[in-house]
N, C-alpha and C. Protein backbone atom coordinates (compact mmCIF):
# COMPACT_ATOMS: atom_id res chain seq x y z
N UNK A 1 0.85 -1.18 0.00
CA UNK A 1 0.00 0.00 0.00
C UNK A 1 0.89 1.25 0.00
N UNK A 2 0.80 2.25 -0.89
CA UNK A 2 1.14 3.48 -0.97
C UNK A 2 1.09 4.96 -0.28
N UNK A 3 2.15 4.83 1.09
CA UNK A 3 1.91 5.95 1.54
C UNK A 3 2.02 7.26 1.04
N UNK A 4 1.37 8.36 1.28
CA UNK A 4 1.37 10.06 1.15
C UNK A 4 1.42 10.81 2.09
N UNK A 5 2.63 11.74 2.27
CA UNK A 5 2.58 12.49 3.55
C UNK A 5 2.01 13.53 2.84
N UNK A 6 1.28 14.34 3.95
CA UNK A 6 0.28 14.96 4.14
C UNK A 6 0.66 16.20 4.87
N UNK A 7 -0.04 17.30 4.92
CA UNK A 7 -0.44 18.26 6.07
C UNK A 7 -1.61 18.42 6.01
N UNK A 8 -2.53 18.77 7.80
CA UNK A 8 -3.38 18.72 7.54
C UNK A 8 -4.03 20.37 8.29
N UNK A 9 -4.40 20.76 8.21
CA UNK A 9 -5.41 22.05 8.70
C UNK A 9 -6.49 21.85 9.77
N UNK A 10 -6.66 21.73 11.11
CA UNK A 10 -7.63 21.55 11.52
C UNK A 10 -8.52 23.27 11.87
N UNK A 11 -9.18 23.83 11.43
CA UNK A 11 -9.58 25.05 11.27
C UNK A 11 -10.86 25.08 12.30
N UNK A 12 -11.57 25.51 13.44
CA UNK A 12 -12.45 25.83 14.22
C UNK A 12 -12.90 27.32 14.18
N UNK A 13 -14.62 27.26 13.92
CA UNK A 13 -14.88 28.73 14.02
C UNK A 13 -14.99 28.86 15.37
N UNK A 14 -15.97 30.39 15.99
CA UNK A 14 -16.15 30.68 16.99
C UNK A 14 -17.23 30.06 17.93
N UNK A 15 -18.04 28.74 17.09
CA UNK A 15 -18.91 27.56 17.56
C UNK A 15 -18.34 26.42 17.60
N UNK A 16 -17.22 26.30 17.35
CA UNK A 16 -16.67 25.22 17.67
C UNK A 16 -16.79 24.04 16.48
N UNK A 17 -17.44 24.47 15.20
CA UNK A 17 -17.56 23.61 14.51
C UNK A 17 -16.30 23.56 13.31
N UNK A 18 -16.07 22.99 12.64
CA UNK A 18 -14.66 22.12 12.17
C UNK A 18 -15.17 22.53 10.54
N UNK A 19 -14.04 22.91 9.75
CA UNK A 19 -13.84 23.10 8.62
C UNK A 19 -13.46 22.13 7.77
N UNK A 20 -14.30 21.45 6.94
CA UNK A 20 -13.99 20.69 6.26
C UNK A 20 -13.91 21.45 4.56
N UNK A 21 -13.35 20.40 3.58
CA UNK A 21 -13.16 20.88 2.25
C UNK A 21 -13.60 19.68 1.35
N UNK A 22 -14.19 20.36 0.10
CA UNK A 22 -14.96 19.24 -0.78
C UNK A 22 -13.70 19.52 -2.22
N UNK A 23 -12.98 18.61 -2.80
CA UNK A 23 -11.82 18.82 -3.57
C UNK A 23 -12.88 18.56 -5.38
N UNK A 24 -12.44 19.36 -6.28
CA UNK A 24 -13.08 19.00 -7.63
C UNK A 24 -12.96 17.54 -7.88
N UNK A 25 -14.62 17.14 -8.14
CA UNK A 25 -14.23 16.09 -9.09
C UNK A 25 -14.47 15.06 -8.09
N UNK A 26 -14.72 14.57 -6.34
CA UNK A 26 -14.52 14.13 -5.06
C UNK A 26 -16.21 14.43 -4.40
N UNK A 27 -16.30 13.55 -3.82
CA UNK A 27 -17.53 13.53 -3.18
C UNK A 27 -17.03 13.57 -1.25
N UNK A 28 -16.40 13.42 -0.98
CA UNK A 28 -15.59 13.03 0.26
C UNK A 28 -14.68 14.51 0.91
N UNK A 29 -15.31 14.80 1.71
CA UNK A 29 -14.55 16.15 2.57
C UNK A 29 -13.68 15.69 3.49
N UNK A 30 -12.51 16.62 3.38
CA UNK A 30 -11.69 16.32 4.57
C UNK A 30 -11.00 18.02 4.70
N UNK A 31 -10.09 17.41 5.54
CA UNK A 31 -9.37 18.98 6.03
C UNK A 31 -8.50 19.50 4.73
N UNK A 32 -8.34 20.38 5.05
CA UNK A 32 -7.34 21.49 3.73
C UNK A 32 -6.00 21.32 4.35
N UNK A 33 -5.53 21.26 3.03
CA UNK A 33 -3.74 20.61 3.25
C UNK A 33 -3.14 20.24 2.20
N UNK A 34 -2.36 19.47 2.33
CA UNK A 34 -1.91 18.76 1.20
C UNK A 34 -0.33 18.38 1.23
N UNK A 35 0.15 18.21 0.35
CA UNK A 35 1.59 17.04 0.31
C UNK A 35 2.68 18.74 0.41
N UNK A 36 3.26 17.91 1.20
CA UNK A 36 5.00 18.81 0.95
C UNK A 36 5.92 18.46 -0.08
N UNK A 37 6.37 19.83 -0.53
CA UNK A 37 6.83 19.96 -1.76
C UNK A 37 8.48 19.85 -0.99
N UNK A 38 9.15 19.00 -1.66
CA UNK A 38 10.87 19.74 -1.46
C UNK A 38 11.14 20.80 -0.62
N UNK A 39 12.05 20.82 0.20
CA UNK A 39 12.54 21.60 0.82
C UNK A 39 11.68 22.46 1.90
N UNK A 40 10.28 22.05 1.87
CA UNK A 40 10.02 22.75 2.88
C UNK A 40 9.44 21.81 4.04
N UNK A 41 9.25 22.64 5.16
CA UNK A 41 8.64 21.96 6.53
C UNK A 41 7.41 21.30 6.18
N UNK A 42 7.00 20.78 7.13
CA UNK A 42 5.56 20.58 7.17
C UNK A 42 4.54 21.68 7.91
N UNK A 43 4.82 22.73 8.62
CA UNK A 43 4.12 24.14 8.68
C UNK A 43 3.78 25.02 7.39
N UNK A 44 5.38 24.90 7.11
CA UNK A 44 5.68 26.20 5.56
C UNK A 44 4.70 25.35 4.58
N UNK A 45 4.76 24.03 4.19
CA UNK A 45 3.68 23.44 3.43
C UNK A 45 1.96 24.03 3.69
N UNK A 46 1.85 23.41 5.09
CA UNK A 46 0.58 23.87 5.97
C UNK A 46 0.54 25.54 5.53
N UNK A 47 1.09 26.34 5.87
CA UNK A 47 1.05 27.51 5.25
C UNK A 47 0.40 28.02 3.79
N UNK A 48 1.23 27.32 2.82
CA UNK A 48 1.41 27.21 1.87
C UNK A 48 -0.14 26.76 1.47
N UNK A 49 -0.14 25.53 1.33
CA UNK A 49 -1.72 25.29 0.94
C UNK A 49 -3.24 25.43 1.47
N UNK A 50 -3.02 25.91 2.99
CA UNK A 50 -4.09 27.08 3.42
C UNK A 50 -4.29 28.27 2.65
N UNK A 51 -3.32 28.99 2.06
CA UNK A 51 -3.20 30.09 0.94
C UNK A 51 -4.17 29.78 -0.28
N UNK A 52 -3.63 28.40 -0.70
CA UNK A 52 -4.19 28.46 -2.16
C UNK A 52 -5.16 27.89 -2.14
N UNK A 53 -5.99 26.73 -1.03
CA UNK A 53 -7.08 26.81 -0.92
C UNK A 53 -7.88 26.88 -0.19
N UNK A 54 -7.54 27.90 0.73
CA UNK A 54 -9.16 28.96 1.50
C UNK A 54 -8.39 30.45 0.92
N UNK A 55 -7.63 30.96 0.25
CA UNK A 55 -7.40 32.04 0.37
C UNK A 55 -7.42 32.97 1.38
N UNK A 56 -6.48 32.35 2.45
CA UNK A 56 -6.24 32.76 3.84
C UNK A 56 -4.76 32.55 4.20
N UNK A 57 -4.62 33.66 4.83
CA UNK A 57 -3.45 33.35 5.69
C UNK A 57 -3.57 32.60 7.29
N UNK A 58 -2.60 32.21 7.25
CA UNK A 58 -2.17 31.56 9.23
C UNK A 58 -1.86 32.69 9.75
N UNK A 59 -2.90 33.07 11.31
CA UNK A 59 -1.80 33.71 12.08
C UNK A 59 -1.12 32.56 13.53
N UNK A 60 -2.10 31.56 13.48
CA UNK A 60 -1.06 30.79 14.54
C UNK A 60 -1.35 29.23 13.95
N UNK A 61 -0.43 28.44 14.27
CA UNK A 61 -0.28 27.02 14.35
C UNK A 61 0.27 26.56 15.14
N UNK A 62 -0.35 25.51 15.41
CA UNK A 62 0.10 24.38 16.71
C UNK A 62 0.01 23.09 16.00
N UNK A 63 1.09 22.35 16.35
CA UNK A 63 1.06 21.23 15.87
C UNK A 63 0.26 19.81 16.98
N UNK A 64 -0.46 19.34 16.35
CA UNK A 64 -1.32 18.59 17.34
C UNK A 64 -1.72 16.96 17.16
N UNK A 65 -0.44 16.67 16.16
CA UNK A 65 0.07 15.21 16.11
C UNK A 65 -0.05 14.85 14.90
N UNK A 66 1.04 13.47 14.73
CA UNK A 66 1.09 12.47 13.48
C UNK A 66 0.10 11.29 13.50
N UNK A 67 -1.24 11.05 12.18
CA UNK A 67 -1.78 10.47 12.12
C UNK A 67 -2.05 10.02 10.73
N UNK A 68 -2.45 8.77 11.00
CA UNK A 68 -2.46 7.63 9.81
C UNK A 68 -3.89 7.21 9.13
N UNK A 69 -4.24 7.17 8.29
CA UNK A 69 -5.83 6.87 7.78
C UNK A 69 -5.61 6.23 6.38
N UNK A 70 -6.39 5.36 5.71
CA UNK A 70 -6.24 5.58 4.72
C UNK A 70 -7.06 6.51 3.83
N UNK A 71 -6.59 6.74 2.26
CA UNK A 71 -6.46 8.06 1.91
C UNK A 71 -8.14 7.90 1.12
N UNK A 72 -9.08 9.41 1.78
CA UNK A 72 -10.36 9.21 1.37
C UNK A 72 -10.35 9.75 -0.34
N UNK A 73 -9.49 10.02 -1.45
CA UNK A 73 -9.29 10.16 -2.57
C UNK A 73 -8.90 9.20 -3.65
N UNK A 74 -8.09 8.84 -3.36
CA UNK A 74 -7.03 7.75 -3.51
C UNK A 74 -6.87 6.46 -3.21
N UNK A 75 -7.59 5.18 -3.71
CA UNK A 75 -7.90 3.98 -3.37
C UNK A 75 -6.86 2.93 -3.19
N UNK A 76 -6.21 2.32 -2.07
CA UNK A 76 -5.56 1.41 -2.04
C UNK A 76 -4.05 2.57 -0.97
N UNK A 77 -4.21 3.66 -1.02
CA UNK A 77 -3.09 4.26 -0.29
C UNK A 77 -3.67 4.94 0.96
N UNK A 78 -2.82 5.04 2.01
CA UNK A 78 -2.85 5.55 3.32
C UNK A 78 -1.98 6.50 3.39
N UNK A 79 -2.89 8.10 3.66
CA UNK A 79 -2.24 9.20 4.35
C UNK A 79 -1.55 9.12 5.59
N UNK A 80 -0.54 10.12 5.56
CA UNK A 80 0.34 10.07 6.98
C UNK A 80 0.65 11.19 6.83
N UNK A 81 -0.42 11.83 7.98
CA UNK A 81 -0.51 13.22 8.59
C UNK A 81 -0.02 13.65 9.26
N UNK A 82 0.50 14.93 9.06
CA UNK A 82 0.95 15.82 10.46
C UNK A 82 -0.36 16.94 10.10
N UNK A 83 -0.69 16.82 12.00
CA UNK A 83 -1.80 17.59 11.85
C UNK A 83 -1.56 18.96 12.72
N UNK A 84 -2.22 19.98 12.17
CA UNK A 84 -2.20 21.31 12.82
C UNK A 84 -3.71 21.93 13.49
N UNK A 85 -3.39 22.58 14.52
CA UNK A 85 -4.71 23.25 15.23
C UNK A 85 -4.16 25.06 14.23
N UNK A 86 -4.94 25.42 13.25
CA UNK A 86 -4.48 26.91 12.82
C UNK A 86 -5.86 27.69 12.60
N UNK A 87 -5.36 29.34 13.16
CA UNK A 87 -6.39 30.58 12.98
C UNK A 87 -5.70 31.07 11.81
N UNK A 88 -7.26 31.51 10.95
CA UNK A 88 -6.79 32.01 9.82
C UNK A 88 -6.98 33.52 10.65
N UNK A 89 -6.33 34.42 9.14
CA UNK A 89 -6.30 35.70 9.00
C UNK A 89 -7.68 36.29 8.82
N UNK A 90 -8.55 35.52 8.02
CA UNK A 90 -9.93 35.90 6.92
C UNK A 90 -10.64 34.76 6.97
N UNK A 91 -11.92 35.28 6.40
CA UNK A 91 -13.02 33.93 6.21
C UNK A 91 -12.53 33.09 5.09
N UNK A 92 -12.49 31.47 5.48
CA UNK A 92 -11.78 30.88 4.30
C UNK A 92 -12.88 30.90 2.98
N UNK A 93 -12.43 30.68 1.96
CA UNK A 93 -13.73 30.58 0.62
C UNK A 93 -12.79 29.58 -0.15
N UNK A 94 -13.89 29.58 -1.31
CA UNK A 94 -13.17 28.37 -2.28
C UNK A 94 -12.34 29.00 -3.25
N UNK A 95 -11.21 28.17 -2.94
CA UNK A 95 -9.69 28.67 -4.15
C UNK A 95 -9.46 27.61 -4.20
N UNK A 96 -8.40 27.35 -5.81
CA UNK A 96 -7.96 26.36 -6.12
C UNK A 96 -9.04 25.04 -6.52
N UNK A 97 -8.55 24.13 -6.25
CA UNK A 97 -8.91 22.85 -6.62
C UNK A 97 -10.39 22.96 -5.33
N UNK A 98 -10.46 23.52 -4.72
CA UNK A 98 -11.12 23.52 -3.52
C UNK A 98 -12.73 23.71 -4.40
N UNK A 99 -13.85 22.96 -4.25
CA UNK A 99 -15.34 23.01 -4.88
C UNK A 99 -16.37 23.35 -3.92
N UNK A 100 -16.20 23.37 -2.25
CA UNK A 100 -16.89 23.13 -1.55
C UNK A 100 -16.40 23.22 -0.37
N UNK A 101 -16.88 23.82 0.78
CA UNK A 101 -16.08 24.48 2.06
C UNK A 101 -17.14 24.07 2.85
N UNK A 102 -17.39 23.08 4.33
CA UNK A 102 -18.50 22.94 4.55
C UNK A 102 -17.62 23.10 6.53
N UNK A 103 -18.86 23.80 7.46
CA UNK A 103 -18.57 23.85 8.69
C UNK A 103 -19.06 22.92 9.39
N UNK A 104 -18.85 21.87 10.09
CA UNK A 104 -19.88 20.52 10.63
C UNK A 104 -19.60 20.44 12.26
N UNK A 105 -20.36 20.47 13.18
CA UNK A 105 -20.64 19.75 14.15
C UNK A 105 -19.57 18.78 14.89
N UNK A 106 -18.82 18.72 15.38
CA UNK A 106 -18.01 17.98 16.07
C UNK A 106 -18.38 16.56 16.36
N UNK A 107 -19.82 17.57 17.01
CA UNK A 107 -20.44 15.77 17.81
C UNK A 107 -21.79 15.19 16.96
N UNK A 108 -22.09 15.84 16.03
CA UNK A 108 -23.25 15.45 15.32
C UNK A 108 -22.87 16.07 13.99
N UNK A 109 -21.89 15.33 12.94
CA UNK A 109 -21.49 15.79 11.86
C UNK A 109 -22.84 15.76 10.67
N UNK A 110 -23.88 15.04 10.65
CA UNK A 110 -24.80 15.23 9.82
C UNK A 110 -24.53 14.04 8.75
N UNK A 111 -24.70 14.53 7.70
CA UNK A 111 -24.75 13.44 6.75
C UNK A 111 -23.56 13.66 5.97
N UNK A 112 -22.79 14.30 5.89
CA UNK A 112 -21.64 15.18 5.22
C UNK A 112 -20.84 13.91 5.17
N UNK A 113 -20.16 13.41 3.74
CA UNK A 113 -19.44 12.13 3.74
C UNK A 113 -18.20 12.31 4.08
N UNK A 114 -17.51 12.25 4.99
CA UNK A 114 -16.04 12.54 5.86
C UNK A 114 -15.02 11.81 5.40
N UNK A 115 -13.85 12.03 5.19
CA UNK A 115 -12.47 11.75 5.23
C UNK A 115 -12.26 10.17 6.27
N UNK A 116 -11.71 9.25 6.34
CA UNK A 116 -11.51 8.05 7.24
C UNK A 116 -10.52 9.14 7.87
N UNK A 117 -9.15 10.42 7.73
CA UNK A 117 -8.77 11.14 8.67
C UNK A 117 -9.33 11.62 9.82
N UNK A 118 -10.34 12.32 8.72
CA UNK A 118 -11.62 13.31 9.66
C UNK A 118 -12.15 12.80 10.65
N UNK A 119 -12.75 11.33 10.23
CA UNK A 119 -13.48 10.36 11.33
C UNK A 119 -12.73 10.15 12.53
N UNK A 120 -11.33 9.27 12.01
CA UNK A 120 -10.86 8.55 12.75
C UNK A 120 -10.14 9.48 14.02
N UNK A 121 -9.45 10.82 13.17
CA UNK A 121 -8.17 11.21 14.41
C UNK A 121 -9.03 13.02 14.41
N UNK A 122 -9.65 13.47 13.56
CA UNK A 122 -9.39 14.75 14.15
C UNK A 122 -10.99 15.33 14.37
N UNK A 123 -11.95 14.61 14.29
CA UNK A 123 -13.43 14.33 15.17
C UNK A 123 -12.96 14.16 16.33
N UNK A 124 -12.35 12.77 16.54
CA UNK A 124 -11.46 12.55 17.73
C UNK A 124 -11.15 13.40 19.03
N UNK A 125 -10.18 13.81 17.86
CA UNK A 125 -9.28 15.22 18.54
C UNK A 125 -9.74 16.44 19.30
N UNK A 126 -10.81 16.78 18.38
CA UNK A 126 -11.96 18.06 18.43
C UNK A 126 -12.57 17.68 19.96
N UNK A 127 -13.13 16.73 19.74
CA UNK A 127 -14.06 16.38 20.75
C UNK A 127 -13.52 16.55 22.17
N UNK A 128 -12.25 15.77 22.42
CA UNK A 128 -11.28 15.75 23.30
C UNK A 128 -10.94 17.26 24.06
N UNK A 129 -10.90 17.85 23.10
CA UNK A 129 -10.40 19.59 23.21
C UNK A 129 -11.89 20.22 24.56
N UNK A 130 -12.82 19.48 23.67
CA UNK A 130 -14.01 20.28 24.35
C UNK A 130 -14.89 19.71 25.59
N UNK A 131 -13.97 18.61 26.28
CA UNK A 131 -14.02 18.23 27.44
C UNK A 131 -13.43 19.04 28.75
């Protein structure tokens, strides 16, 4: 099986509900992120593709662990995430490859078809926070 490292975005508004992203062409939301290019970190990446698709800047990141799923795009390969807690600058919108920006519920995500990431580690995660 074919791993992909990853960054991932975990984005929270002021309700506590979780930013997910719908990619062209994909029925399956997960967090905004994406693969590191050469030479850079896995923040400067995280940086980097928060830019091009919410058209937002970071003003803080926290890194809030390495996690494994397999990949909700990509059949037969497993993501390997480094995940971030980050405040944007601005309201995120759709840029790039990005089709669909949806805010969901922590504890009652709805019908919204989720990422095996989303499910497994950063629903998880969220939830944990708000204990």
């Amino acid at each position: 099986m074919s791993v992909i490292r990853i960054v991932a975005a975990v984005v929270l508004d002021d309700d506590g509900r979780l930013l997910v992203v719908r990619k062209r062409g994909t029925t399956v939301f997960i967090q905004p992120g994406g693969k590191v290019e050469p030479g850079e970190t896995p923040a400067e990446a995280l940086v980097r593709e928060v830019r091009e698709e919410l058209g937002a800047g970071v003003l803080t990141v926290r890194e809030i662990g390495h996690r494994e799923a397999p990949a909700a795009n990509e059949p037969g390969h497993t993501v390997e995430a480094d995940l971030f807690l980050v405040e944007l600058d601005a309201p995120p919108r759709v840029c790039a490859e990005i089709d669909e920006l949806a805010w969901v519920d922590p504890h009652a995500p709805g019908d919204v078809e989720l990422a095996p990431l989303t499910v497994g580690a950063v629903l998880d995660w969220v939830r944990a926070q708000a204990n």
